[in-house]
Every structure is written in C-alpha cells, then in structure tokens.
C-alpha atoms as a PDB file:
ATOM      1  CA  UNK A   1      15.561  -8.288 -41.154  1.00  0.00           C
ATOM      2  CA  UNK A   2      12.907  -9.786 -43.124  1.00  0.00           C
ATOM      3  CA  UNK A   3       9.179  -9.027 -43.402  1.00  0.00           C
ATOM      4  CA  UNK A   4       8.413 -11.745 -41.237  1.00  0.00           C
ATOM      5  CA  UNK A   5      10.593 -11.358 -38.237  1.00  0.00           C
ATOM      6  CA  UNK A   6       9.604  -7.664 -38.152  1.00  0.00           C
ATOM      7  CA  UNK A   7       6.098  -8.627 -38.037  1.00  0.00           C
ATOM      8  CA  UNK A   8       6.538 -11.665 -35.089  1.00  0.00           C
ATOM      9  CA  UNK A   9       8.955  -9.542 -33.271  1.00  0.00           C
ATOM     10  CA  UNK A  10       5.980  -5.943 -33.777  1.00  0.00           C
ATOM     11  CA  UNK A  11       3.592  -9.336 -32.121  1.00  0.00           C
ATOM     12  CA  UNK A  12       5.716 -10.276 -29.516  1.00  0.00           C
ATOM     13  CA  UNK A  13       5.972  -6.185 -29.112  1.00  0.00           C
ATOM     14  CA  UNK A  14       2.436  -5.480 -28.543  1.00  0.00           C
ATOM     15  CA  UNK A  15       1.453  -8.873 -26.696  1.00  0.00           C
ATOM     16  CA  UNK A  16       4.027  -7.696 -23.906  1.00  0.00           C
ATOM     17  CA  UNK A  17       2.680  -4.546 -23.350  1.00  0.00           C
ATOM     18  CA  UNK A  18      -0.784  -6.252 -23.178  1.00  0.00           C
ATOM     19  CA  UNK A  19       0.510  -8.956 -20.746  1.00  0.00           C
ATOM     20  CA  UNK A  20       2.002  -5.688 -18.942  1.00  0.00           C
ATOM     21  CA  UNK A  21      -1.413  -3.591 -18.429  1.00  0.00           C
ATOM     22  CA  UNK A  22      -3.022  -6.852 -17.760  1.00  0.00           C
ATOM     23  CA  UNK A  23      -0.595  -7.079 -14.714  1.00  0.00           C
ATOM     24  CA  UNK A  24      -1.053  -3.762 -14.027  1.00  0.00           C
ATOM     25  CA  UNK A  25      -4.818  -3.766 -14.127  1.00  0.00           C
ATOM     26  CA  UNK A  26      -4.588  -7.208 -11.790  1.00  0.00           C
ATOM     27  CA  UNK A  27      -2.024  -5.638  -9.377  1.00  0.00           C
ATOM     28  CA  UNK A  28      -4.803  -2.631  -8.991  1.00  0.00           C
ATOM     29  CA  UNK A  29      -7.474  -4.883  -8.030  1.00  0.00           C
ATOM     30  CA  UNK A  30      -5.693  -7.148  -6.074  1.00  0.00           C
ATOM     31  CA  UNK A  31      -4.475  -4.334  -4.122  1.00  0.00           C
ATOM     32  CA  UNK A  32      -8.056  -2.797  -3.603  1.00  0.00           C
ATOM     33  CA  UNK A  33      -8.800  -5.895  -2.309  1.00  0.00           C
ATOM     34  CA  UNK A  34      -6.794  -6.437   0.324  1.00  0.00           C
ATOM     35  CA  UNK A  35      -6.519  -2.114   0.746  1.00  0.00           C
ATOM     36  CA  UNK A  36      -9.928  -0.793  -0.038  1.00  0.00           C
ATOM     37  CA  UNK A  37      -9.007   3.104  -0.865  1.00  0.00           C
ATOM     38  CA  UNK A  38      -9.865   5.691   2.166  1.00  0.00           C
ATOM     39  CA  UNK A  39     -12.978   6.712   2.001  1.00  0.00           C
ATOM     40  CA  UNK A  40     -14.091  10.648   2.911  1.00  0.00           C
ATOM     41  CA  UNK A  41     -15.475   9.879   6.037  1.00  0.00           C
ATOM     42  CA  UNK A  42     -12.224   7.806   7.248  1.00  0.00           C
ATOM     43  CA  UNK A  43      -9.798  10.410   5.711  1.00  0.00           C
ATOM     44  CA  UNK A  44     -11.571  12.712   8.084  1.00  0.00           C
ATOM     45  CA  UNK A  45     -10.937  11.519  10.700  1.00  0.00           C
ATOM     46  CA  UNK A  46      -7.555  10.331  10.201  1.00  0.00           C
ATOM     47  CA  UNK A  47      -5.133  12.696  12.039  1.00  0.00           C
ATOM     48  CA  UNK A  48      -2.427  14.509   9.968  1.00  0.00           C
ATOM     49  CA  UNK A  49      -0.272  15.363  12.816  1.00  0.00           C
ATOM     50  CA  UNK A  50       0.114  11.372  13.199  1.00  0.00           C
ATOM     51  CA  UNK A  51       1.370  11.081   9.734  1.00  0.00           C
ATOM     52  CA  UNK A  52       3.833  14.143  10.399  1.00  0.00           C
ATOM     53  CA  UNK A  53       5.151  12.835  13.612  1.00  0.00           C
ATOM     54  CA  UNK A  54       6.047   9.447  11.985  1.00  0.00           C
ATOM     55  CA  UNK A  55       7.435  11.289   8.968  1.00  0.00           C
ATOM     56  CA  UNK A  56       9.862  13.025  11.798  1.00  0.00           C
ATOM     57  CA  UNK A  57      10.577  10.084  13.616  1.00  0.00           C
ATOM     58  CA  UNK A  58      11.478   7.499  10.959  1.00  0.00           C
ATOM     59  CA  UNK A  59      15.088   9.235  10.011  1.00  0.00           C
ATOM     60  CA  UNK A  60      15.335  10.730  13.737  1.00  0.00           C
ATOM     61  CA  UNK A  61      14.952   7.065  15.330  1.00  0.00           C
ATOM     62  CA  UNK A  62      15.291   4.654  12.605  1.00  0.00           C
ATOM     63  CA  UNK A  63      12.613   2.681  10.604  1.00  0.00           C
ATOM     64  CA  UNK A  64      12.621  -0.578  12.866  1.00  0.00           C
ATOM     65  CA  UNK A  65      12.824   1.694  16.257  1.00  0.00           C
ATOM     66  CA  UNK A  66       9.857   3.111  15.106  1.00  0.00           C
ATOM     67  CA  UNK A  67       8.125   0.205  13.995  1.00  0.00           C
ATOM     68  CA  UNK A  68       8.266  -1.594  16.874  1.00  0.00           C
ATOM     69  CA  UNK A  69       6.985   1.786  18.883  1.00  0.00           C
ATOM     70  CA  UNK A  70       4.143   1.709  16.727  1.00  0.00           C
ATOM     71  CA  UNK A  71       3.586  -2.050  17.094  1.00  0.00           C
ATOM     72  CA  UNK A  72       3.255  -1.680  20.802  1.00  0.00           C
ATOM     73  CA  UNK A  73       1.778   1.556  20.714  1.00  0.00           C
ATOM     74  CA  UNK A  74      -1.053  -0.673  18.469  1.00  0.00           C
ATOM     75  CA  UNK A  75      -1.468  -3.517  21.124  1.00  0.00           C
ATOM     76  CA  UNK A  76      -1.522  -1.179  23.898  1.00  0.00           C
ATOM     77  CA  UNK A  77      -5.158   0.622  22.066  1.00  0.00           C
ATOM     78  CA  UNK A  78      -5.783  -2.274  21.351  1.00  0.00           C
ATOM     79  CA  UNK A  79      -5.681  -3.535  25.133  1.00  0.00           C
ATOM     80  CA  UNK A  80      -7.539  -0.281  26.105  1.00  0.00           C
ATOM     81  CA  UNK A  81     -10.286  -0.719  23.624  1.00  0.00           C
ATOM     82  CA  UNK A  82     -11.140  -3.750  24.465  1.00  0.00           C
ATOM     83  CA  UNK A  83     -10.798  -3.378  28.749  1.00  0.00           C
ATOM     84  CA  UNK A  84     -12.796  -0.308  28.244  1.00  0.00           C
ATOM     85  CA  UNK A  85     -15.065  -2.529  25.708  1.00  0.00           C
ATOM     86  CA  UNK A  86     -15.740  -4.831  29.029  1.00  0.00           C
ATOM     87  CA  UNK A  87     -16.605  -2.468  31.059  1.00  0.00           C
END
C-alpha cells in the first residue's frame, strides 16, 4: 500500500475509535439519566432476599411468568400505598 492510504486508512482508524468512546461516553450519560445509580441510602434499604428470590424464580417459572407476577405484585403496592395513603 502506499504512504497515503496507510495514513487515511491509520485516520479512518483512530476517528472510529473516537466516534466509539464518544458513543460510549453518550450511552453512560444517557443511561444515568434515565437510571440515576443507587445511592447508599437506597441500596440499604433494598432487600437482597428479593433479588435472590427472583434470581430462583426466573429459570424455575420462566422469565414472562415471572414478569407478569411482579407486574401485579407492583400494582397491587401500589393499590395499598395509595388506599392506605387516603386514609
């Protein structure tokens, strides 16, 4: 190859991994965003047996069995917290 096309194709090289970390660096915020990262005091009191019993259940039951469990399990606090809200 010429001296030239080594030296577009080394540009074209480095401008893709820029226009990569760019992404990647966009992706990050984008996602903090929408997902602000768990703070101490919510990671506290977050309950690890929760995360264990789903872990269990997804391959026991099934990923959409479980979803839709969760989903009603969601409206039904959601119900609760907001008749016990009125109260």
């Amino acid at each position: 190859m010429s001296p030239r096309l080594e030296a577009e194709k080394a540009a074209l090289i480095q401008r893709a991994e820029l226009e990569r970390l760019s992404m990647t660096a966009a992706w990050i915020d984008a996602r903090n965003a929408v997902m602000p990262p768990a703070s101490s005091r919510r990671a506290a009191r977050s309950n690890p047996w929760a995360a264990r019993l789903l872990r269990i259940a997804v391959p026991v039951l099934g990923l959409s069995r479980v979803g839709r469990i969760v989903q009603m399990a969601s409206v039904g606090l959601m119900v609760y917290r907001v008749v016990r809200g009125l109260r």
